[in-house]
C-alpha atoms as a PDB file:
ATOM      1  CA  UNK A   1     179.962 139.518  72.368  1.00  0.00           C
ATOM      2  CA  UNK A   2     182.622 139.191  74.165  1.00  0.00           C
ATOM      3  CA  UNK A   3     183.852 135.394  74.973  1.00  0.00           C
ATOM      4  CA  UNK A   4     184.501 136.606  78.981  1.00  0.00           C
ATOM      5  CA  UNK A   5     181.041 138.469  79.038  1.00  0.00           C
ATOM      6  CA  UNK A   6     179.084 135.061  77.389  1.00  0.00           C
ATOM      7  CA  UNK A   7     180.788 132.830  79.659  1.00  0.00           C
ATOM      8  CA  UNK A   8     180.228 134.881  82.695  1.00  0.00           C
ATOM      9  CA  UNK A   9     176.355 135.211  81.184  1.00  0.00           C
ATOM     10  CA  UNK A  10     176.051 130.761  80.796  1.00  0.00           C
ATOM     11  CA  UNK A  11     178.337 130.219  84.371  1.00  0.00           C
ATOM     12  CA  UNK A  12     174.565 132.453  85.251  1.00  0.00           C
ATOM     13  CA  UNK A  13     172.398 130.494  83.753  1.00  0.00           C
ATOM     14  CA  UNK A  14     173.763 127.108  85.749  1.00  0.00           C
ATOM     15  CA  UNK A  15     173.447 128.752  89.243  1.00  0.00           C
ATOM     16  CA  UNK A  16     170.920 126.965  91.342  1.00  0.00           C
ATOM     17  CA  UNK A  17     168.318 129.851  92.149  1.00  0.00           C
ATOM     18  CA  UNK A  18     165.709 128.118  93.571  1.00  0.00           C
ATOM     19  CA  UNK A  19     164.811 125.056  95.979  1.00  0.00           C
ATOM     20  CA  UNK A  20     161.540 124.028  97.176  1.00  0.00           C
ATOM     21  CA  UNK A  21     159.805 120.655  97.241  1.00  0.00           C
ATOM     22  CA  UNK A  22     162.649 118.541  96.755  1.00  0.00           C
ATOM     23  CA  UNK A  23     163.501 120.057  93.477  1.00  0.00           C
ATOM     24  CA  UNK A  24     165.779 122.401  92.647  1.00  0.00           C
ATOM     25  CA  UNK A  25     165.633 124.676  89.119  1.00  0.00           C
ATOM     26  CA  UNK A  26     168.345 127.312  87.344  1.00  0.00           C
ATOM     27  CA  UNK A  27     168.106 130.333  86.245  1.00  0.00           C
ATOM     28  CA  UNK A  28     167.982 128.712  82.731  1.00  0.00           C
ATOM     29  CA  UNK A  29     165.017 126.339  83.843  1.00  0.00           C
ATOM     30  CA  UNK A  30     163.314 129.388  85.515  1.00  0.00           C
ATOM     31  CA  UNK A  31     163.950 131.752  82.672  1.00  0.00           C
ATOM     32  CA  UNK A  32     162.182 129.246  80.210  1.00  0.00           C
ATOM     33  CA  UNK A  33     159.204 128.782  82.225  1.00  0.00           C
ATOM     34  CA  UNK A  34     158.505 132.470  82.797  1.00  0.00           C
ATOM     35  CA  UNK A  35     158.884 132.364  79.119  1.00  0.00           C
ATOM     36  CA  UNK A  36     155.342 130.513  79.142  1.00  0.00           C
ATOM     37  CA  UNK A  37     153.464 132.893  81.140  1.00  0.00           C
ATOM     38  CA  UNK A  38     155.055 136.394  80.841  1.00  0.00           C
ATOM     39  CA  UNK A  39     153.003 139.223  78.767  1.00  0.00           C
ATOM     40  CA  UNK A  40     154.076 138.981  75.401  1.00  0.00           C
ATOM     41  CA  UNK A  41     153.829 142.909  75.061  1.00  0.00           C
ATOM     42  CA  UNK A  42     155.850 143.589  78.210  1.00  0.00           C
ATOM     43  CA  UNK A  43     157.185 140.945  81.100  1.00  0.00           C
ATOM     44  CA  UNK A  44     156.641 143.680  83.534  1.00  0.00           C
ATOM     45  CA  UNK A  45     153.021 143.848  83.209  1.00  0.00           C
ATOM     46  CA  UNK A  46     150.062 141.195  84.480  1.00  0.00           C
ATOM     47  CA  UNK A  47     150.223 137.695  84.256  1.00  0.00           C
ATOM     48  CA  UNK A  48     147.429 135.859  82.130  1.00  0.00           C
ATOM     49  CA  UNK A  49     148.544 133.344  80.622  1.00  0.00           C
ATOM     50  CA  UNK A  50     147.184 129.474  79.266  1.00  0.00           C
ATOM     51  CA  UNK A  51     149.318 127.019  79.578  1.00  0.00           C
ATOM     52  CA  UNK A  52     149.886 122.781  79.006  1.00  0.00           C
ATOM     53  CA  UNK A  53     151.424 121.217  82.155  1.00  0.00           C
ATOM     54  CA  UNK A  54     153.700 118.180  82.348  1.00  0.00           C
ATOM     55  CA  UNK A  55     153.479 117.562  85.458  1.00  0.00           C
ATOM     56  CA  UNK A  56     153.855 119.037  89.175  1.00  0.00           C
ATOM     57  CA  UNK A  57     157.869 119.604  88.475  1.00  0.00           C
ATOM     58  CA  UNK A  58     156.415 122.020  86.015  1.00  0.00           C
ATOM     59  CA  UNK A  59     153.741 123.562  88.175  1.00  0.00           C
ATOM     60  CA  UNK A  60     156.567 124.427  90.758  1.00  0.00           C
ATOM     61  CA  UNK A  61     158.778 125.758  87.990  1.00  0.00           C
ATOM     62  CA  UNK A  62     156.101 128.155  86.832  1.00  0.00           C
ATOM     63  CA  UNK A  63     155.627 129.344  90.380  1.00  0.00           C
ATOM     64  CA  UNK A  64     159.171 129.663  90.974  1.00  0.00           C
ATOM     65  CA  UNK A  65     159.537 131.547  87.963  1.00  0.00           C
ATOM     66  CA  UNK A  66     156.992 133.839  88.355  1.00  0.00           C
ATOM     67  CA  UNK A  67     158.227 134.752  91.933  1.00  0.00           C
ATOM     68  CA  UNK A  68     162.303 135.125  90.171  1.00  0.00           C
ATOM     69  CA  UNK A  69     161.341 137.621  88.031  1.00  0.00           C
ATOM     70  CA  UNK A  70     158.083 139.129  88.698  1.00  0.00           C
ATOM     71  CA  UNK A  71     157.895 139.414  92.270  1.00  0.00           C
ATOM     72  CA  UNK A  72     154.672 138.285  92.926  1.00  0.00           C
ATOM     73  CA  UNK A  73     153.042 134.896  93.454  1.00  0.00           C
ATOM     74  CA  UNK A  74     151.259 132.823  90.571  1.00  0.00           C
ATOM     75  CA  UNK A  75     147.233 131.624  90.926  1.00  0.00           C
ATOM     76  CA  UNK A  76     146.508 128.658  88.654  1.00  0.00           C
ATOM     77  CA  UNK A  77     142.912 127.785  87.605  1.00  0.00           C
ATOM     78  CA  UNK A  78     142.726 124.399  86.206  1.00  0.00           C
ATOM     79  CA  UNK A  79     141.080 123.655  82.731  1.00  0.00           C
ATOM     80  CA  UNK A  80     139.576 121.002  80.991  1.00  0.00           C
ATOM     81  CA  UNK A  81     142.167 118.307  79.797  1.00  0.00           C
ATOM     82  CA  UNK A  82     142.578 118.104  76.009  1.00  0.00           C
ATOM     83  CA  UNK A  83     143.599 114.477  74.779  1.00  0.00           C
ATOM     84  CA  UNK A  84     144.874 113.887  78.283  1.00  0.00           C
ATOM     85  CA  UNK A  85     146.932 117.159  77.917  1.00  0.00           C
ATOM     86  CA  UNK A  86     146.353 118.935  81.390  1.00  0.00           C
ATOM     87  CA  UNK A  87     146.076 123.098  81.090  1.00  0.00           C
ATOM     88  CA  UNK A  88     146.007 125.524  83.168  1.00  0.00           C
ATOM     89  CA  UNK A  89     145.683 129.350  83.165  1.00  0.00           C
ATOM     90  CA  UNK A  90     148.062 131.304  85.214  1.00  0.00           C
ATOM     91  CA  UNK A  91     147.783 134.624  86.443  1.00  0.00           C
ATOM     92  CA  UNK A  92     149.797 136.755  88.480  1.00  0.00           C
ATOM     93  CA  UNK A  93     149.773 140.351  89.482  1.00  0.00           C
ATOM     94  CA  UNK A  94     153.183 141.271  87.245  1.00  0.00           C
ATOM     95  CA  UNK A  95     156.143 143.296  87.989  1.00  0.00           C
ATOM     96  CA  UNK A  96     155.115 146.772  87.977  1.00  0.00           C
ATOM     97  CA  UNK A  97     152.044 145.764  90.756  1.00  0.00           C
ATOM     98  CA  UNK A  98     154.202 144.011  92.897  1.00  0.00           C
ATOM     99  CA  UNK A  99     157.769 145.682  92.637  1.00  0.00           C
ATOM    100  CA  UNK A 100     156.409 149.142  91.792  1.00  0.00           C
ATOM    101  CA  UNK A 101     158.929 149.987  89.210  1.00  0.00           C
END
C-alpha cells in the first residue's frame, strides 16, 4: 500500500468520532468494539451478539459503535455473571434495516 494512502488511513483511525458521557472514543476504539458485536457472516446484517463487559466505558463504546457503523441503536439484555465476568447480549437491528442499503 501506498505509504501516503496508510498514513492518511491511521491519521483516520485517531479522529475523535464520538463524545457522549464524558468520554470520548476513535474510530479505532469504535471500530474494535463493533468488532464484538457485528454478524460474523456480514456486518450489514442484524445484531445478536454475546458479549463480556469491562465496564460502563465499554457499554458506551458498544453503543457508540453500533450507531458509527450500523445506523441503528443497540438493546442490551444482561446475563448471568460468570466468575464475576459481567455479559451481556447485544442486539441491534443492522445496517440493511436501518440504512436500507
Amino acid at each position: 500500500m501506498n505509504q501516503s494512502i496508510a498514513a492518511t488511513l491511521a491519521s483516520l483511525d485517531e479522529q475523535v468520532v464520538a463524545k457522549t458521557l464524558g468520554f470520548e472514543f476513535t474510530r479505532a476504539e469504535l471500530a474494535a468494539a463493533f468488532a464484538l458485536v457485528e454478524n460474523p457472516e456480514n456486518w450489514k446484517f442484524p445484531i445478536d451478539a454475546v458479549v463480556a463487559i469491562a465496564g460502563p466505558r465499554e457499554i458506551i463504546a458498544v453503543v457508540e459503535a453500533v450507531k458509527f457503523f450500523a445506523g441503528c441503536v443497540a438493546s442490551f439484555e444482561w446475563m448471568p455473571a460468570v466468575n464475576g465476568q459481567a455479559f451481556a447480549r447485544v442486539k441491534a437491528a443492522g445496517y440493511y434495516a436501518a440504512i436500507g442499503a
